[in-house]
Protein backbone atom coordinates (compact mmCIF):
# COMPACT_ATOMS: atom_id res chain seq x y z
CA UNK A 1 0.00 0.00 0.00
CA UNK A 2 1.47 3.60 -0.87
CA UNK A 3 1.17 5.94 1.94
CA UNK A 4 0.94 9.70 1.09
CA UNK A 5 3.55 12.01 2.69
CA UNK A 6 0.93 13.44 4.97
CA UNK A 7 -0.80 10.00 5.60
CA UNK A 8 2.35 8.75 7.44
CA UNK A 9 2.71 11.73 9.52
CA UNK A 10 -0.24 11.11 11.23
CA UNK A 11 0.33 7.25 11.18
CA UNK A 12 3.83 7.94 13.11
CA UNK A 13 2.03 10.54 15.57
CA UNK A 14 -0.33 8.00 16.28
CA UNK A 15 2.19 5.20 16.90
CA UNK A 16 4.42 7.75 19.42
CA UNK A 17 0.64 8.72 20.88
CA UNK A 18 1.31 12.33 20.61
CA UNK A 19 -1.35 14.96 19.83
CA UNK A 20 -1.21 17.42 17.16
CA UNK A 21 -0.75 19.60 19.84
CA UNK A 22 1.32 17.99 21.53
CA UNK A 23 4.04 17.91 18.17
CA UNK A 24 3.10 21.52 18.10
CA UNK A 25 4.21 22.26 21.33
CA UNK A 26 7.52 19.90 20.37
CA UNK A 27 8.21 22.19 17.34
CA UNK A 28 7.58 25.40 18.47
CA UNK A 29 4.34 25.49 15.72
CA UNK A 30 0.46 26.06 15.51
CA UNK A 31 -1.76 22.58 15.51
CA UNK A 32 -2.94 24.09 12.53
CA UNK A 33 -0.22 23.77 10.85
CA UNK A 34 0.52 20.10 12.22
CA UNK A 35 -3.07 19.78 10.63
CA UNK A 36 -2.49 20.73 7.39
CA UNK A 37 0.27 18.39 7.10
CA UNK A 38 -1.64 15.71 7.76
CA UNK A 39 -4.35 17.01 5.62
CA UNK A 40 -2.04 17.38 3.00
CA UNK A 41 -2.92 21.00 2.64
CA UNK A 42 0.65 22.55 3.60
CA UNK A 43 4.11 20.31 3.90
CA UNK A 44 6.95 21.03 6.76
CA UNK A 45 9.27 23.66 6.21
CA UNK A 46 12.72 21.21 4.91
CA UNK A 47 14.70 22.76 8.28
CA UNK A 48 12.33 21.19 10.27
CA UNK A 49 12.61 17.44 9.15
CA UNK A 50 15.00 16.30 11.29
CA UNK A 51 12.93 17.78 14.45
CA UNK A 52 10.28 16.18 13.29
CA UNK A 53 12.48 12.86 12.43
CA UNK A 54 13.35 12.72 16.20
CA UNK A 55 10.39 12.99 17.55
CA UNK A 56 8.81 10.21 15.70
CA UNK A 57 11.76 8.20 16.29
CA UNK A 58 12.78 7.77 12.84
CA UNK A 59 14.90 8.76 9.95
CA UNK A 60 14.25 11.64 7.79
CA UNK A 61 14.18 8.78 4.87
CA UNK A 62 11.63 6.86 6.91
CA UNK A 63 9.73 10.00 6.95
CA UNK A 64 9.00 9.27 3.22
CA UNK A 65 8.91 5.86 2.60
CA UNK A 66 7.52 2.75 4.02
CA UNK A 67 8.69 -0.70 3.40
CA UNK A 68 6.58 -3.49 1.65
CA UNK A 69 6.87 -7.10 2.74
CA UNK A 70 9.43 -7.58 0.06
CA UNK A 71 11.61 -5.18 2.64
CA UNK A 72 11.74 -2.44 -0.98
CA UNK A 73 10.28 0.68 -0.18
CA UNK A 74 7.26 1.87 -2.18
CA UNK A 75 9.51 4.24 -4.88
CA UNK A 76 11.09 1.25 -6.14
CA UNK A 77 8.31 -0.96 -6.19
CA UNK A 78 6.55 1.40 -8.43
CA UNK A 79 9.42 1.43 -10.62
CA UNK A 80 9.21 -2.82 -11.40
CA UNK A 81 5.01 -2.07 -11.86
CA UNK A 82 5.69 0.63 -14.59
């Protein structure tokens, strides 16, 4: 399954049971704008990734992809379906 970019930030709030507010709080930010990523109305400023990275416990490249069964992330799955 491909995840969109604002899917999995709310998928990896939920697993560190966080709020929006509380991430807000964590980076200095509005919820609203922890909202609209997750809405996918508005993406994170790039300076703030690894913040964000850290407090999910995870890498800024496991920010963006997820890993299939096969243990290949979605991008290069897609690539072998093309």
């Amino acid at each position: 399954m491909k995840y969109h970019f604002s899917t999995r930030l709310r998928l990896l709030r939920c697993r560190k049971g966080l709020t929006q507010s509380e991430v807000a709080r964590s980076l200095s930010l509005t919820v609203q704008a922890v909202s609209k990523w997750e809405t996918g109305r508005n993406l994170p400023d790039i300076a703030l990734l690894p913040e964000i990275a850290d407090l999910y416990g995870v890498t800024i490249d496991e920010l963006f992809r997820t890993k299939t069964e096969e243990g290949l992330s979605d991008d290069a799955t897609d690539r072998f379906d093309q």
